[in-house]
N, C-alpha and C. Protein backbone atom coordinates (compact mmCIF):
# COMPACT_ATOMS: atom_id res chain seq x y z
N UNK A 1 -43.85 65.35 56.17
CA UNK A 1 -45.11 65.50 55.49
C UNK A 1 -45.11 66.88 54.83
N UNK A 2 -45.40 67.31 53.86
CA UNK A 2 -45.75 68.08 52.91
C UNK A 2 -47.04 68.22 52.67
N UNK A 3 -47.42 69.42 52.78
CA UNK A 3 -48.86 69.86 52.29
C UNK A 3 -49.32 70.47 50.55
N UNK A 4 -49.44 70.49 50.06
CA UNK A 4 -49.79 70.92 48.72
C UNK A 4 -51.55 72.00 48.71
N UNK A 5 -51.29 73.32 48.55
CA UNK A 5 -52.20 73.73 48.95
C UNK A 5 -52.33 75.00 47.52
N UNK A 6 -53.63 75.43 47.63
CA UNK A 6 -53.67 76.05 46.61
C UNK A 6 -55.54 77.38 46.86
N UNK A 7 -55.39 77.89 45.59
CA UNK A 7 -56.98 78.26 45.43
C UNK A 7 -56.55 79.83 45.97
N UNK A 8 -55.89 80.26 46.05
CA UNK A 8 -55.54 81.59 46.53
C UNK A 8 -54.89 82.46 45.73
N UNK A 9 -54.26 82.13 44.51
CA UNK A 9 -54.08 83.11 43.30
C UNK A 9 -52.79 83.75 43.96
N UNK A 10 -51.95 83.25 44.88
CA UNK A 10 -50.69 83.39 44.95
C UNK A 10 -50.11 82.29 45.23
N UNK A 11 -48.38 82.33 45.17
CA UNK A 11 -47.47 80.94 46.00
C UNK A 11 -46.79 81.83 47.28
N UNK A 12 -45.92 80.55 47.71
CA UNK A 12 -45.46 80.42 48.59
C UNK A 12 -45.31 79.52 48.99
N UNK A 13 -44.38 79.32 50.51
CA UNK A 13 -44.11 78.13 51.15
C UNK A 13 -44.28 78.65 52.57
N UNK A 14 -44.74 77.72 53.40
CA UNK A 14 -44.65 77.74 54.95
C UNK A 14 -43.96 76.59 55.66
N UNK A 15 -44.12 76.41 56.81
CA UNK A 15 -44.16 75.40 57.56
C UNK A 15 -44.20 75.41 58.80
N UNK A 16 -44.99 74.28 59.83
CA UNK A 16 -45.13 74.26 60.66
C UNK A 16 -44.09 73.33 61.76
N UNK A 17 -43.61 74.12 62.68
CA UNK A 17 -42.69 73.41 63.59
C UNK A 17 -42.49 73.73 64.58
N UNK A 18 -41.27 73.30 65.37
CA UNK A 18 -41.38 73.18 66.93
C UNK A 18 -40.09 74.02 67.22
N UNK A 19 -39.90 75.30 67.32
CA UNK A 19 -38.92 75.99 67.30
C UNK A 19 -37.50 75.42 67.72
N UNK A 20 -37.72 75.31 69.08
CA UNK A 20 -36.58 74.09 70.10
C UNK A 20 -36.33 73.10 69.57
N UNK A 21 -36.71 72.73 68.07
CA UNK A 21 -36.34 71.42 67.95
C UNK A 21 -36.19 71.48 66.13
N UNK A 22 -34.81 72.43 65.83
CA UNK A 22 -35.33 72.28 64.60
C UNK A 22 -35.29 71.19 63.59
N UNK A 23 -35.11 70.21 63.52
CA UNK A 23 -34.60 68.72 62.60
C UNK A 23 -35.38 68.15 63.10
N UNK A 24 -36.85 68.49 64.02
CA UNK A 24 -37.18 67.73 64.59
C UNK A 24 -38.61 66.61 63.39
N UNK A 25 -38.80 65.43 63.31
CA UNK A 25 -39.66 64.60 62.28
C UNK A 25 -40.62 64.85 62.03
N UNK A 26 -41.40 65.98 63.33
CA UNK A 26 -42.73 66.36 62.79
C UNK A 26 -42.90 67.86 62.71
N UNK A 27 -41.90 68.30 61.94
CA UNK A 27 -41.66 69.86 60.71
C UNK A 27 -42.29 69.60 59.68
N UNK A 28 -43.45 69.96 58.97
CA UNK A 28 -44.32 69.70 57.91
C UNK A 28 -44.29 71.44 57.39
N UNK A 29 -44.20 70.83 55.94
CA UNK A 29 -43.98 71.84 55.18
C UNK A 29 -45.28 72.00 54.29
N UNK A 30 -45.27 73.25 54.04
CA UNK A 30 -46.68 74.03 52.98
C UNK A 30 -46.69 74.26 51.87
N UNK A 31 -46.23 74.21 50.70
CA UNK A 31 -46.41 74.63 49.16
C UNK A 31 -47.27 75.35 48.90
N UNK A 32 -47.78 76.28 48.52
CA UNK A 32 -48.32 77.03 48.00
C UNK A 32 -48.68 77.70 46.59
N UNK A 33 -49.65 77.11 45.70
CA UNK A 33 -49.41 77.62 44.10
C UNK A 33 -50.83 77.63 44.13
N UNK A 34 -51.12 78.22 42.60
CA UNK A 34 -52.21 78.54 42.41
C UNK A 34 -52.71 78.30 40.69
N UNK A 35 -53.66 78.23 40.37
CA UNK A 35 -54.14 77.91 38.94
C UNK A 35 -53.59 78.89 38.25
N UNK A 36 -52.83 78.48 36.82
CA UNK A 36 -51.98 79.72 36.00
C UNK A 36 -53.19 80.59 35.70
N UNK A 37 -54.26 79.97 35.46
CA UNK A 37 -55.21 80.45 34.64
C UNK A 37 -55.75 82.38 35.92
N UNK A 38 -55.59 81.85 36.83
CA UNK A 38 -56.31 82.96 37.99
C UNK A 38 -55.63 84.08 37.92
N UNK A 39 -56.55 85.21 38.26
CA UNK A 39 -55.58 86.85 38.10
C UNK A 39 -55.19 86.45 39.75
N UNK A 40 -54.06 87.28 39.85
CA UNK A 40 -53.78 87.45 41.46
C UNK A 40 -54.51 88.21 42.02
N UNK A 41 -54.25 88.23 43.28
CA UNK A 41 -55.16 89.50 43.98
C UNK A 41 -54.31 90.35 43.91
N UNK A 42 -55.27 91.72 44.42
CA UNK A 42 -54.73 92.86 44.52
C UNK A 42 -53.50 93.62 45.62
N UNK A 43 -52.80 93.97 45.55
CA UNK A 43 -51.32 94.14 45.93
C UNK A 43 -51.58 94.49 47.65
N UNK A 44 -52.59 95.18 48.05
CA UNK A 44 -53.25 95.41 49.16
C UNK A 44 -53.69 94.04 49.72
N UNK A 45 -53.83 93.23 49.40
CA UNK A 45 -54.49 91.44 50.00
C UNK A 45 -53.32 90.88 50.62
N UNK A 46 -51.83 91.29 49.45
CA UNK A 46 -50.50 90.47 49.81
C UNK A 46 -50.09 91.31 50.87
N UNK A 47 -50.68 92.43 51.06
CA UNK A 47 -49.35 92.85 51.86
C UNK A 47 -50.07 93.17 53.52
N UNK A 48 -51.90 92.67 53.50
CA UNK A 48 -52.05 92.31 54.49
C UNK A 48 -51.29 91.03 54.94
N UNK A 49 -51.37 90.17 54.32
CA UNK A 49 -51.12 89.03 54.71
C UNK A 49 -49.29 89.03 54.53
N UNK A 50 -48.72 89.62 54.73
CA UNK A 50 -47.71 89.95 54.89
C UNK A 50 -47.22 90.48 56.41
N UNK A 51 -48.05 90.98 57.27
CA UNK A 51 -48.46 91.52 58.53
C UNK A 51 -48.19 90.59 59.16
N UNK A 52 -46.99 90.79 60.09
CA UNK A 52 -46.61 90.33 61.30
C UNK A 52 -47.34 90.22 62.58
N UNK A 53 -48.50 91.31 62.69
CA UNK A 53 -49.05 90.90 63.69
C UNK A 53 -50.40 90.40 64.00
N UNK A 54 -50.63 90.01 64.68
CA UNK A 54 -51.42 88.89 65.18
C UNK A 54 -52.98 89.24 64.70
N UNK A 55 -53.69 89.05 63.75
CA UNK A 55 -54.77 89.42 63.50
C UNK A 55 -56.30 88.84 63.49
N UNK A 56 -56.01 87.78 64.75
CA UNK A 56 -57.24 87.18 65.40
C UNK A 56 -57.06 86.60 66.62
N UNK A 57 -57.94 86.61 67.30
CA UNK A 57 -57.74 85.70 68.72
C UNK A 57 -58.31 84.42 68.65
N UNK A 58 -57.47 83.25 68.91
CA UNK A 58 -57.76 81.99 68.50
C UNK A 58 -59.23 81.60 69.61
N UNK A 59 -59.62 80.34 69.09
CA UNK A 59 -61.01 80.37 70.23
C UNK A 59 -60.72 79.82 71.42
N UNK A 60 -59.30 79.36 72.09
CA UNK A 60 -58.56 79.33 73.35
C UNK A 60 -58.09 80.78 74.30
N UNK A 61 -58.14 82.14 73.23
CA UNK A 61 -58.50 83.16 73.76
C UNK A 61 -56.91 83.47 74.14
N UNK A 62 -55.39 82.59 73.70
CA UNK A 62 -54.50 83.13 73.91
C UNK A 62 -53.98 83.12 72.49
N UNK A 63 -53.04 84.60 72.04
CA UNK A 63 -52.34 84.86 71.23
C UNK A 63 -51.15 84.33 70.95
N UNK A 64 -50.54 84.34 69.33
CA UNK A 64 -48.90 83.73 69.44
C UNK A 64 -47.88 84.62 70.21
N UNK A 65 -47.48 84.32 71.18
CA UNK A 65 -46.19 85.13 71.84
C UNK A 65 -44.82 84.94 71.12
N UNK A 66 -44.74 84.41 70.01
CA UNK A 66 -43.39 84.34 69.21
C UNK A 66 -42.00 84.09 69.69
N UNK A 67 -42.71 83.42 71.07
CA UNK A 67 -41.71 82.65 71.86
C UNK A 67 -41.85 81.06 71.67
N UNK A 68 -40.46 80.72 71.82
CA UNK A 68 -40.30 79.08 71.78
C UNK A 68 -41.47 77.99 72.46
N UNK A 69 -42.46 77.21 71.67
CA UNK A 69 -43.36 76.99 72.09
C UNK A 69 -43.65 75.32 71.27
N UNK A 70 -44.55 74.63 71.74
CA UNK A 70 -44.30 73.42 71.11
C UNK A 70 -44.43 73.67 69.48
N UNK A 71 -45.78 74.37 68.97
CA UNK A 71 -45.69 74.15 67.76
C UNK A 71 -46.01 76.02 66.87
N UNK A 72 -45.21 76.22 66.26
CA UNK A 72 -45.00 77.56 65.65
C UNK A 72 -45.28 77.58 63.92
N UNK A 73 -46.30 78.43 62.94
CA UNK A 73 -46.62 78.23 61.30
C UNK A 73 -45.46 79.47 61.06
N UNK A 74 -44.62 79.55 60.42
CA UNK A 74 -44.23 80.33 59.80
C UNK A 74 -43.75 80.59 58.03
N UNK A 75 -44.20 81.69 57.53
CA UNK A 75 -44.18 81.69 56.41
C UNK A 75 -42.41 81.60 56.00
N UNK A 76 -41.75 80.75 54.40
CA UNK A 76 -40.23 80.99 54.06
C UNK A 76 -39.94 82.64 53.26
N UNK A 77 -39.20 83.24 53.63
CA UNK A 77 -38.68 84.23 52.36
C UNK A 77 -38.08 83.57 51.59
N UNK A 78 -38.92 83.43 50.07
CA UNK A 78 -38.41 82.68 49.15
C UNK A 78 -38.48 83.21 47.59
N UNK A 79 -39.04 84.36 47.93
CA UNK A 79 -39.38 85.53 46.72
C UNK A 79 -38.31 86.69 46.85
N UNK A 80 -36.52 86.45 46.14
CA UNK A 80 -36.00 87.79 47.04
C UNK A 80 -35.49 88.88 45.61
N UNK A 81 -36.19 88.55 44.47
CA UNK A 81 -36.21 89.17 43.30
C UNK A 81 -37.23 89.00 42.21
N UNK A 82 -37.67 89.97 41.43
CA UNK A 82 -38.34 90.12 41.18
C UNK A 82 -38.40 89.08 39.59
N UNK A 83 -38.58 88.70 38.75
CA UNK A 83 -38.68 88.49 37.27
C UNK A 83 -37.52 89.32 37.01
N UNK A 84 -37.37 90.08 37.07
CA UNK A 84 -36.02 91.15 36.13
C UNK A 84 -34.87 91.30 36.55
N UNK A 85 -35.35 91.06 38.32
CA UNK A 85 -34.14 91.13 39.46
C UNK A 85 -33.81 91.94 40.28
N UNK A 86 -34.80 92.93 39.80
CA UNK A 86 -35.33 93.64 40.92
C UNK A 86 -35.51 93.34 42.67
N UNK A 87 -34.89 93.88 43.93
CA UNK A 87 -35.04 93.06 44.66
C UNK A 87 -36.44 93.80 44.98
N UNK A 88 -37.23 92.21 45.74
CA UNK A 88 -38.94 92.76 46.32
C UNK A 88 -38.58 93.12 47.63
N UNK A 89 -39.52 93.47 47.94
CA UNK A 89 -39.68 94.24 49.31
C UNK A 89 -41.01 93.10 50.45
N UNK A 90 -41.52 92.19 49.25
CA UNK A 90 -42.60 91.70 50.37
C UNK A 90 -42.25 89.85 49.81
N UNK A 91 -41.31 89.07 50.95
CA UNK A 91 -40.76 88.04 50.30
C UNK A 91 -41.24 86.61 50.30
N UNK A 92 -42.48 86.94 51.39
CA UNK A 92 -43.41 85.65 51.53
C UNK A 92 -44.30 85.03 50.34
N UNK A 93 -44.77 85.75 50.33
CA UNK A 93 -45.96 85.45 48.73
C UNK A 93 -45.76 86.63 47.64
N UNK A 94 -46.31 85.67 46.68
CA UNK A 94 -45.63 86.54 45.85
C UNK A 94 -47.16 86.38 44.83
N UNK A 95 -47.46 87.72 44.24
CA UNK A 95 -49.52 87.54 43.31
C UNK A 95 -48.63 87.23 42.27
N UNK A 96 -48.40 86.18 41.58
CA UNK A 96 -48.62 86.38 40.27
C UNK A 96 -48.78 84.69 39.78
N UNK A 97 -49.27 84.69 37.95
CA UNK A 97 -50.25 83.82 38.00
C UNK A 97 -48.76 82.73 37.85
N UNK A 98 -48.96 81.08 38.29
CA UNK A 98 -47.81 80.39 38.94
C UNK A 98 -48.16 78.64 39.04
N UNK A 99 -47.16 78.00 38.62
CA UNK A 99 -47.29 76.59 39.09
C UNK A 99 -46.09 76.15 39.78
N UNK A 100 -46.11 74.93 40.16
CA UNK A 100 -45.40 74.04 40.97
C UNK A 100 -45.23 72.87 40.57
N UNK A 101 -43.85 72.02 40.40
CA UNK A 101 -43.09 71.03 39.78
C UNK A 101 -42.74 70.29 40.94
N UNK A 102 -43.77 69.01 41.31
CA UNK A 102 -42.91 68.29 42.62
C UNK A 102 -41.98 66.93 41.89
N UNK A 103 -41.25 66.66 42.68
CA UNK A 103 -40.04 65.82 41.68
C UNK A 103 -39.54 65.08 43.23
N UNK A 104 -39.48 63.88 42.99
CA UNK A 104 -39.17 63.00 43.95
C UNK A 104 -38.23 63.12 44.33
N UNK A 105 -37.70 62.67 45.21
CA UNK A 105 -36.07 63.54 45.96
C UNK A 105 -35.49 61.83 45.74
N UNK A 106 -34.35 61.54 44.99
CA UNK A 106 -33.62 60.07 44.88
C UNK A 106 -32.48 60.41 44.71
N UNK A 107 -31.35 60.33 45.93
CA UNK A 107 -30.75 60.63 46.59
C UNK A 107 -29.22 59.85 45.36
N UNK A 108 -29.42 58.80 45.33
CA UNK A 108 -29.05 58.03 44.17
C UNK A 108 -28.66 59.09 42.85
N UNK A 109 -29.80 59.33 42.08
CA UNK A 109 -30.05 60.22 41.16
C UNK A 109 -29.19 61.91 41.36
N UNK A 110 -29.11 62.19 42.51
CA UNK A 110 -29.03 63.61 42.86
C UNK A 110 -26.91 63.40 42.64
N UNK A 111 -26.62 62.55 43.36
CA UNK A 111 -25.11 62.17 43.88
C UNK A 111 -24.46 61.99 42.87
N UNK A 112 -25.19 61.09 41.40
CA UNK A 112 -24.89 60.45 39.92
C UNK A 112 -24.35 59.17 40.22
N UNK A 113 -24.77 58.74 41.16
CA UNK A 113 -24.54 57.06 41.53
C UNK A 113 -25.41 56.29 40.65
């Protein structure tokens, strides 16, 4: 399953899974884009949300221990240059204005069968 998510004036990708189990069927993945039309946010927004650590207590009152656990969200590094080629420094999300091309995966098509 794939999520398609948006309204945040940056991209990215995540996904949610089960560390111990990586191939495992219920790994659901996140897309992340945003309307070309939107300014990004400000460089200070990305690089909170760039922050590794834990910045709420869920309402079960226990934190992520970033140990092997049934189910773990983690963001992809998928931003590792810039437009020019510059390498970035912050590789999760990336502000700038952005779309997304989903294209059916036909396995057929991909091979030239």
């Amino acid at each position: 399953m794939t999520f398609l998510s948006g309204a945040v004036d940056c991209c990215g990708a995540g996904l949610v899974h089960d560390p111990a189990k990586p191939s495992d069927h219920k790994t659901m993945y996140q897309i992340i884009s945003a309307s070309v039309v939107n300014t990004p946010p400000p460089p200070y927004i990305l690089k909170l949300l760039h922050n590794h650590k834990p910045l709420y207590v869920p309402a079960n009152g226990h934190r992520s221990t970033h140990q092997p656990s049934d189910t773990k969200e983690d963001m992809m590094e998928i931003f590792q240059a810039e437009g020019d080629g510059r390498p970035r420094e912050m590789k999760k999300l990336m502000g700038r204005r952005n779309y997304v091309a989903i294209v059916a995966y036909d396995p057929e098509v991909v091979q030239g069968t």
